[in-house]
Protein backbone atom coordinates (compact mmCIF):
# COMPACT_ATOMS: atom_id res chain seq x y z
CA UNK A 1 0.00 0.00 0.00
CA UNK A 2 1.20 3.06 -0.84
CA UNK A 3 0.44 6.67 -0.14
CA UNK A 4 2.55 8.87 -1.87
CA UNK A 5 2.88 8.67 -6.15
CA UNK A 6 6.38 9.71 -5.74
CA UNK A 7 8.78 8.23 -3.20
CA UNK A 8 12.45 8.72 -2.88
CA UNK A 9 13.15 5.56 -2.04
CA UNK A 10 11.82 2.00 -2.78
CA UNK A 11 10.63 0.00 0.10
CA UNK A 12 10.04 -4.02 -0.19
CA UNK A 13 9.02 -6.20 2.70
CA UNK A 14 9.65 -10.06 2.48
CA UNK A 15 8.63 -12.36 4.98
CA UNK A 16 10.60 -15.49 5.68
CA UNK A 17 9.53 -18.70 4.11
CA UNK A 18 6.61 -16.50 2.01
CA UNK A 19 7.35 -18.32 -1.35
CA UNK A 20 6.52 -22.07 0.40
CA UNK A 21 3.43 -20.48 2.62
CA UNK A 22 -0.33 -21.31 1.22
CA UNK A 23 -1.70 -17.40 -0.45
CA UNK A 24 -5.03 -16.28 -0.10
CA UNK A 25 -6.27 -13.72 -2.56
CA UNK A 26 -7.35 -10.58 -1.08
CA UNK A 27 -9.43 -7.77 -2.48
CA UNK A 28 -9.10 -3.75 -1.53
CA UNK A 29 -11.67 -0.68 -2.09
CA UNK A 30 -11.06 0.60 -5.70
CA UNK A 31 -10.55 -3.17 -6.85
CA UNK A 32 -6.78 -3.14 -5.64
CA UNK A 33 -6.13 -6.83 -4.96
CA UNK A 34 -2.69 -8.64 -4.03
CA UNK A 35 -2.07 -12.11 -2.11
CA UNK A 36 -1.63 -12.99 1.51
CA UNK A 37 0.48 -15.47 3.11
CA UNK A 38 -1.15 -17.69 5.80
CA UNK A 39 0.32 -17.34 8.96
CA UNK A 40 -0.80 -19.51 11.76
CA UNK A 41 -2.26 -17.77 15.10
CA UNK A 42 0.89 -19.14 17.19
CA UNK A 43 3.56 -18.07 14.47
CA UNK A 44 6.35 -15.83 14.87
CA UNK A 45 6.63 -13.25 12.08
CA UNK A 46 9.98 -13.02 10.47
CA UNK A 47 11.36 -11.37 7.57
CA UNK A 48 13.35 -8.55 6.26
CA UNK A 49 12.97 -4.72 4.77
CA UNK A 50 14.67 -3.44 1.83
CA UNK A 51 14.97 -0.02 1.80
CA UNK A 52 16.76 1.05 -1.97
CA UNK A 53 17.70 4.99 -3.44
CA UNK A 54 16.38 6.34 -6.68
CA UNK A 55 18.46 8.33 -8.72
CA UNK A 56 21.33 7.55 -6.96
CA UNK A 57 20.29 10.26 -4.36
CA UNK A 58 20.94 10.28 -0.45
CA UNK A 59 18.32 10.08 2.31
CA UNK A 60 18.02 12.05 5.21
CA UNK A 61 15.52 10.39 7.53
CA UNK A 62 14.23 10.38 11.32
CA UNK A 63 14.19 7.46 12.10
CA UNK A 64 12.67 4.01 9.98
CA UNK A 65 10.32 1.25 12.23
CA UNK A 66 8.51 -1.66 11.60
CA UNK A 67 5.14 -2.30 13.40
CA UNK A 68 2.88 -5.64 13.41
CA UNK A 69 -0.03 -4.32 13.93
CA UNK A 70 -4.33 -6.36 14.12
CA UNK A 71 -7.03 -4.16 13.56
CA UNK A 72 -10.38 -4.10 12.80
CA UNK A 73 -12.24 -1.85 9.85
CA UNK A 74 -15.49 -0.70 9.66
CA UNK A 75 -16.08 -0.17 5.62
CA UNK A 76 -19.09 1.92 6.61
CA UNK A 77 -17.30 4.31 8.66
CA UNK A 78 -13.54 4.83 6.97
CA UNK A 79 -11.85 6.64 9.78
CA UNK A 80 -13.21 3.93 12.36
CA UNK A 81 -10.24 1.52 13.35
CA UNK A 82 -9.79 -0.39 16.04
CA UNK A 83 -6.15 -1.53 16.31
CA UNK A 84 -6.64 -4.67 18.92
CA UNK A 85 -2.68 -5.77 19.01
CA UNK A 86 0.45 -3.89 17.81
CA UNK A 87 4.29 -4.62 17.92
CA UNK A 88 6.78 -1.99 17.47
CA UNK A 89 10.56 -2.55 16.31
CA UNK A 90 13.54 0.42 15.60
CA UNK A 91 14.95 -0.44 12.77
CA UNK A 92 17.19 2.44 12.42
CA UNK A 93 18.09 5.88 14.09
CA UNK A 94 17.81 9.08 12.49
CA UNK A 95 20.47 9.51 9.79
CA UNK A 96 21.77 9.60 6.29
CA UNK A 97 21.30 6.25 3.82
CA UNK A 98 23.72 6.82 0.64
CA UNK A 99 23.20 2.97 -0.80
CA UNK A 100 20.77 0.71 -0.19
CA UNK A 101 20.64 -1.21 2.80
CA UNK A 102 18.29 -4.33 4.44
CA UNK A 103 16.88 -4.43 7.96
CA UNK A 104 16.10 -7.70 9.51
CA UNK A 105 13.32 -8.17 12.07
CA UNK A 106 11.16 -10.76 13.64
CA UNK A 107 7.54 -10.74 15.88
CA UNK A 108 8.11 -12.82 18.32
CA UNK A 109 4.87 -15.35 19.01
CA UNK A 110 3.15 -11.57 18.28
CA UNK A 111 -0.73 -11.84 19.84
CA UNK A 112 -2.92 -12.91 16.57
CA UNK A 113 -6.24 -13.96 18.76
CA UNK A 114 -8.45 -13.67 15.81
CA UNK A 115 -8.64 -14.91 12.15
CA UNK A 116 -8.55 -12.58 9.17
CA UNK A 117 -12.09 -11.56 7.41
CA UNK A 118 -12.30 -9.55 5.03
CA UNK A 119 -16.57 -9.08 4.32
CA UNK A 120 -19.29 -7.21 3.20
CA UNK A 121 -19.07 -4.23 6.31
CA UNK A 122 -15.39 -4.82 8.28
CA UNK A 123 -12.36 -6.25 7.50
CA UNK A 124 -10.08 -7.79 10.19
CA UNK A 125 -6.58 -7.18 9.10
CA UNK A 126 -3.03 -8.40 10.09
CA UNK A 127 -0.14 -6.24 8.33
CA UNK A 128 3.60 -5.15 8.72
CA UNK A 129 3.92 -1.08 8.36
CA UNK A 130 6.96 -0.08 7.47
CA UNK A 131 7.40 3.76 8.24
CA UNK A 132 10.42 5.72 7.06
CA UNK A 133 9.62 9.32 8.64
CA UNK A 134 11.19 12.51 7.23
CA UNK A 135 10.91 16.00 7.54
CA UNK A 136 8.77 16.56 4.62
CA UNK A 137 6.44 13.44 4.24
CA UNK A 138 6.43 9.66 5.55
CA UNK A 139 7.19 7.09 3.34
CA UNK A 140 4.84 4.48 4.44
CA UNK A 141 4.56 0.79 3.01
CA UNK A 142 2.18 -2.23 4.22
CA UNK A 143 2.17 -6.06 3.58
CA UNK A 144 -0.96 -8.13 4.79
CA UNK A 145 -0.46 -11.33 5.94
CA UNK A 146 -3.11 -13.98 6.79
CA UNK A 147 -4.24 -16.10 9.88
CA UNK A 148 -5.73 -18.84 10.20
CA UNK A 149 -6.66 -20.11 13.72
CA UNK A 150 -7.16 -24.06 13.78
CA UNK A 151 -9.36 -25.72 16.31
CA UNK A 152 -9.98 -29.20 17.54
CA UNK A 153 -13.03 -31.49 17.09
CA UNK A 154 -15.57 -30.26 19.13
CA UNK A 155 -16.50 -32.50 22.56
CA UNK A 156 -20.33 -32.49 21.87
CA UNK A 157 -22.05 -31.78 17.99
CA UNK A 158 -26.36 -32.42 18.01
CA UNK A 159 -28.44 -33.42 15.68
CA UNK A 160 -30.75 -31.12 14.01
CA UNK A 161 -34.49 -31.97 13.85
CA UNK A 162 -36.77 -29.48 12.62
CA UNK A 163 -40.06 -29.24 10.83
CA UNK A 164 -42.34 -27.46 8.18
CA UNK A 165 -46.08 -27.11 8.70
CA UNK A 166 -49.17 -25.98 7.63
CA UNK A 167 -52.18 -27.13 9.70
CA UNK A 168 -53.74 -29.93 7.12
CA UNK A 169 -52.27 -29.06 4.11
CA UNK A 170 -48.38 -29.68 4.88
CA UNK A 171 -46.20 -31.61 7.40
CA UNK A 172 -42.34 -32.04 6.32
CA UNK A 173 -39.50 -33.00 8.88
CA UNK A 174 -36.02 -32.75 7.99
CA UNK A 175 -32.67 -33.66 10.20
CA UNK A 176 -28.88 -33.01 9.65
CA UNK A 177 -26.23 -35.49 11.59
CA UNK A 178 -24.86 -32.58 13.42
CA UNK A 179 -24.61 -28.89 13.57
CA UNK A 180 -21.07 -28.43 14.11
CA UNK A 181 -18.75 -28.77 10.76
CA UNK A 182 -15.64 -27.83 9.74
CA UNK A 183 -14.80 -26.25 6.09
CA UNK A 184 -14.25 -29.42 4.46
CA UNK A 185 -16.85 -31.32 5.84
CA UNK A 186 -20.08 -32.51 4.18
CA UNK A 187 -23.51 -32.05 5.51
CA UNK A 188 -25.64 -34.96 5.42
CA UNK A 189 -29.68 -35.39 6.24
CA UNK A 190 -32.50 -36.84 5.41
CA UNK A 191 -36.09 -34.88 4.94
CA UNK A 192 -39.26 -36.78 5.25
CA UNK A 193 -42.42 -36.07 3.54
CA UNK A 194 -45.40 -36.74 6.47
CA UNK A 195 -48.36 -34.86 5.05
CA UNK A 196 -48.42 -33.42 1.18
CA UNK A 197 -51.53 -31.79 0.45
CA UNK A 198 -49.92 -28.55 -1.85
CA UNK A 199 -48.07 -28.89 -4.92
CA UNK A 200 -44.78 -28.18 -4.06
CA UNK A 201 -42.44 -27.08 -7.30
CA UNK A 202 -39.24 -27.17 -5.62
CA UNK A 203 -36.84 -27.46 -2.85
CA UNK A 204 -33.80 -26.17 -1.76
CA UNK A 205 -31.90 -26.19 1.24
CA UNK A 206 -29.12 -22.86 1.29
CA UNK A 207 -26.28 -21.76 3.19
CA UNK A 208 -27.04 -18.40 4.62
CA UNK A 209 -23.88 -16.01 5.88
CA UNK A 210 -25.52 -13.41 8.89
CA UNK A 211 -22.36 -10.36 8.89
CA UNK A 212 -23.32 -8.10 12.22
CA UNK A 213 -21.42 -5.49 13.40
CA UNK A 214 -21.63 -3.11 16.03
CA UNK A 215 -24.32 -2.66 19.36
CA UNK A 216 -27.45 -1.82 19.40
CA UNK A 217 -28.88 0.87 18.43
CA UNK A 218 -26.18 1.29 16.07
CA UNK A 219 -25.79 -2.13 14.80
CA UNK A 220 -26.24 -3.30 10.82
CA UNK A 221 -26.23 -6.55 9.22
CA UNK A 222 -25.87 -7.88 6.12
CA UNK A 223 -27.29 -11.42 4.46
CA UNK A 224 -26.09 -13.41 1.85
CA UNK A 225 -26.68 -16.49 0.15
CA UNK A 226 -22.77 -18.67 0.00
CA UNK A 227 -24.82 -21.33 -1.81
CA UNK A 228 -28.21 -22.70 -3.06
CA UNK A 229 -28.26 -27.11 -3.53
CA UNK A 230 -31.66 -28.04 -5.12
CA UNK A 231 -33.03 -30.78 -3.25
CA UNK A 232 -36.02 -32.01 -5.67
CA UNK A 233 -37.70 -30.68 -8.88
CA UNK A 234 -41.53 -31.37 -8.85
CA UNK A 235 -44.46 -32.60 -6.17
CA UNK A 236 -42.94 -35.38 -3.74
CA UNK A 237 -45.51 -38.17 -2.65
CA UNK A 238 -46.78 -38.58 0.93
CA UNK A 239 -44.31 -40.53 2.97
CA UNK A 240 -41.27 -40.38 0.47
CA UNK A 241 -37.79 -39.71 2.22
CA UNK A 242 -35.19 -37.74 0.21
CA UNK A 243 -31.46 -38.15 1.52
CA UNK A 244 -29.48 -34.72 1.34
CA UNK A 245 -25.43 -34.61 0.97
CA UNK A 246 -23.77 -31.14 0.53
CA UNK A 247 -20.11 -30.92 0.26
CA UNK A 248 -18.48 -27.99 2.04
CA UNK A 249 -15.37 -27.73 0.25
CA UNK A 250 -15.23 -25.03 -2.48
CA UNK A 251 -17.21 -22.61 -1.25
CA UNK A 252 -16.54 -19.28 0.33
CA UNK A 253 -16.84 -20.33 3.73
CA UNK A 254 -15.20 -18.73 7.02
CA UNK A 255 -15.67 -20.03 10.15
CA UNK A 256 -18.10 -18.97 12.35
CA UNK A 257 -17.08 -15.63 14.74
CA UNK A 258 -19.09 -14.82 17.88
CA UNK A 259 -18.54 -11.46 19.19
CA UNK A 260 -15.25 -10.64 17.86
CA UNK A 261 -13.46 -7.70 20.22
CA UNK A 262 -17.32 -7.19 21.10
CA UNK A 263 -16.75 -5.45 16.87
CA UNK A 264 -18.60 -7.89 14.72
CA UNK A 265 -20.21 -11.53 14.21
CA UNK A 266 -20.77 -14.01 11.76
CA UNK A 267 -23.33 -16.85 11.95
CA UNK A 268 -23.93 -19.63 9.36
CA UNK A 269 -27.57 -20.82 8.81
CA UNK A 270 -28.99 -23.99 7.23
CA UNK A 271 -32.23 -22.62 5.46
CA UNK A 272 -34.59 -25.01 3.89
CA UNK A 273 -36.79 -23.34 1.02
CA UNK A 274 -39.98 -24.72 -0.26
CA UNK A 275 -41.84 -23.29 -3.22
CA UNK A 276 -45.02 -23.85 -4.03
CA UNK A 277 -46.68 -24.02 -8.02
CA UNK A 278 -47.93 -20.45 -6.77
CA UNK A 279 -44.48 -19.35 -5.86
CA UNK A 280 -45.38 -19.26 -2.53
CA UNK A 281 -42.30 -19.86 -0.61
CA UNK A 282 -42.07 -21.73 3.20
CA UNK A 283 -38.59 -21.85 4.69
CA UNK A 284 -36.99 -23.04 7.76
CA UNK A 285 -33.72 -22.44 9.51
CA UNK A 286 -31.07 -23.66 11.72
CA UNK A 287 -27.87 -22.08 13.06
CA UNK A 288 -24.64 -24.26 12.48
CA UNK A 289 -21.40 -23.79 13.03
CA UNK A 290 -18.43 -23.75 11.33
CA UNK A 291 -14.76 -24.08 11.84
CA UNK A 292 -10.96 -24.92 10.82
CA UNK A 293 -9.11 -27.76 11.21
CA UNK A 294 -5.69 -29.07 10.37
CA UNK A 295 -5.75 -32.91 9.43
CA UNK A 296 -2.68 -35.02 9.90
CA UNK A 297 -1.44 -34.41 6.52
CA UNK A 298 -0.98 -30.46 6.96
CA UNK A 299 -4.21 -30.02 4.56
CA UNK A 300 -5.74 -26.91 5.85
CA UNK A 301 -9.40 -26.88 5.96
């Protein structure tokens, strides 16, 4: 990131190991989009600045640091940012650079308690700032990095058991294994047909992502269908069962985040959908959860 068009110097930051690290594509306002490493939440952060002259001309500076620094963005509200850790390290005193020179520096274990989001109304960010301040204007450079925080199977996952009805005209139960999954996972049910008495056109059973942020009164949230699987096509007969598999893996899935810094949330819903041959629609839905393992193999999921 940049924030001057013309700098005096060139400044490059390259973290250790970055070429052999998974990438995860990440998208800025004005369409600006570059790639992430994944970091995991317990991992040091290493790597090294290189700070080069254009035009073979000196620099005078006050002083060049490196910060780590977590924060949370509101995309509603530009100027509000909520820095929740930060690292500092002196990488020089003030003086004079005539050649290009590299700075070495490392994060020790640095706090990441959160994974990185970037959605519809905030973005949680991890970055290294590189400031080189001067006596007219900063030079200022940032590289994102990305975290992943891996948990273990939970202890206890329930079934789901729900049901549809419409006093004498409709009667549907459905269940899922469990309501805990992680983001390779595949969701398996069954839904059973007890009392048909409408013509039902269609069903569907989506993946619903719930984005709130902030407190009441000033809270906002945003919806979004990840993914619609069509269940059937066309009236099902009284008593029929229809099994339902949906694979997780390959869709934009995070895991699930409950009150995040007390800054944002986001909640994963199972919604069944039933349309009727007069469009009338009659849904249904469960909250799940999601989250991330790490299998044996060092496949992140």
């Amino acid at each position: 990131m940049e924030y001057l068009f013309r700098s005096p110097i060139d400044v490059d930051i390259h973290l250790e190991n970055e070429e052999e690290r998974s990438f995860v594509d990440i998208e800025f306002e004005q369409g600006r989009k570059d790639k992430a490493p994944v970091y995991g939440s317990d991992e040091s952060v290493k790597g090294a600045v290189m700070i080069r002259l254009k035009d073979g001309r000196k620099l005078d500076h006050n002083g060049i640091k490196i910060e780590f620094v977590g924060c949370i963005e509101n995309t509603y509200d530009k100027g509000n940012i909520h820095e929740f850790t930060r690292s500092v390290q002196e990488l020089a005193s003030p003086g004079e650079m005539r050649q290009a020179q590299m700075f070495d520096f490392e994060f020790k274990h640095v706090e990441k308690p959160y994974e990185s989001y970037f959605g519809k109304n905030v973005k949680l960010r991890y970055f290294c700032r590189v400031t080189v301040t001067r006596k007219m204007t900063d030079v200022i450079r940032e590289k994102d990095l990305w975290v992943y925080r891996y948990e273990n199977e939970p202890e206890t996952n329930s079934l789901i058991k729900m049901d549809v009805g419409i006093d004498d005209c409709l009667h549907i139960e459905f269940e899922y294994t469990k309501n805990k999954y992680h983001l390779r996972d595949v969701i398996v049910g069954k839904i059973y047909f007890i009392l048909v008495r409408i013509k039902v056109q269609r069903m569907e059973v989506n993946i619903i992502r719930r984005e709130t942020i902030g407190t009441p009164p000033n809270q906002y949230s945003n919806s979004e269908t990840v993914t619609r699987f069509q269940v059937m096509d066309g009236n099902p007969n009284r008593g029929e069962t229809i099994p339902l598999r949906m694979f997780l893996n390959g869709y934009s899935l995070t895991p699930t985040f409950r009150d995040v810094n007390k800054k944002f949330n986001v909640r994963y819903y199972l919604s069944l959908i039933l349309v009727d041959e007069d469009q009338r629609r009659y849904f249904k839905q469960s909250e799940i959860t999601l989250w991330r393992r790490k299998d044996e193999q060092g496949i992140i999921a």
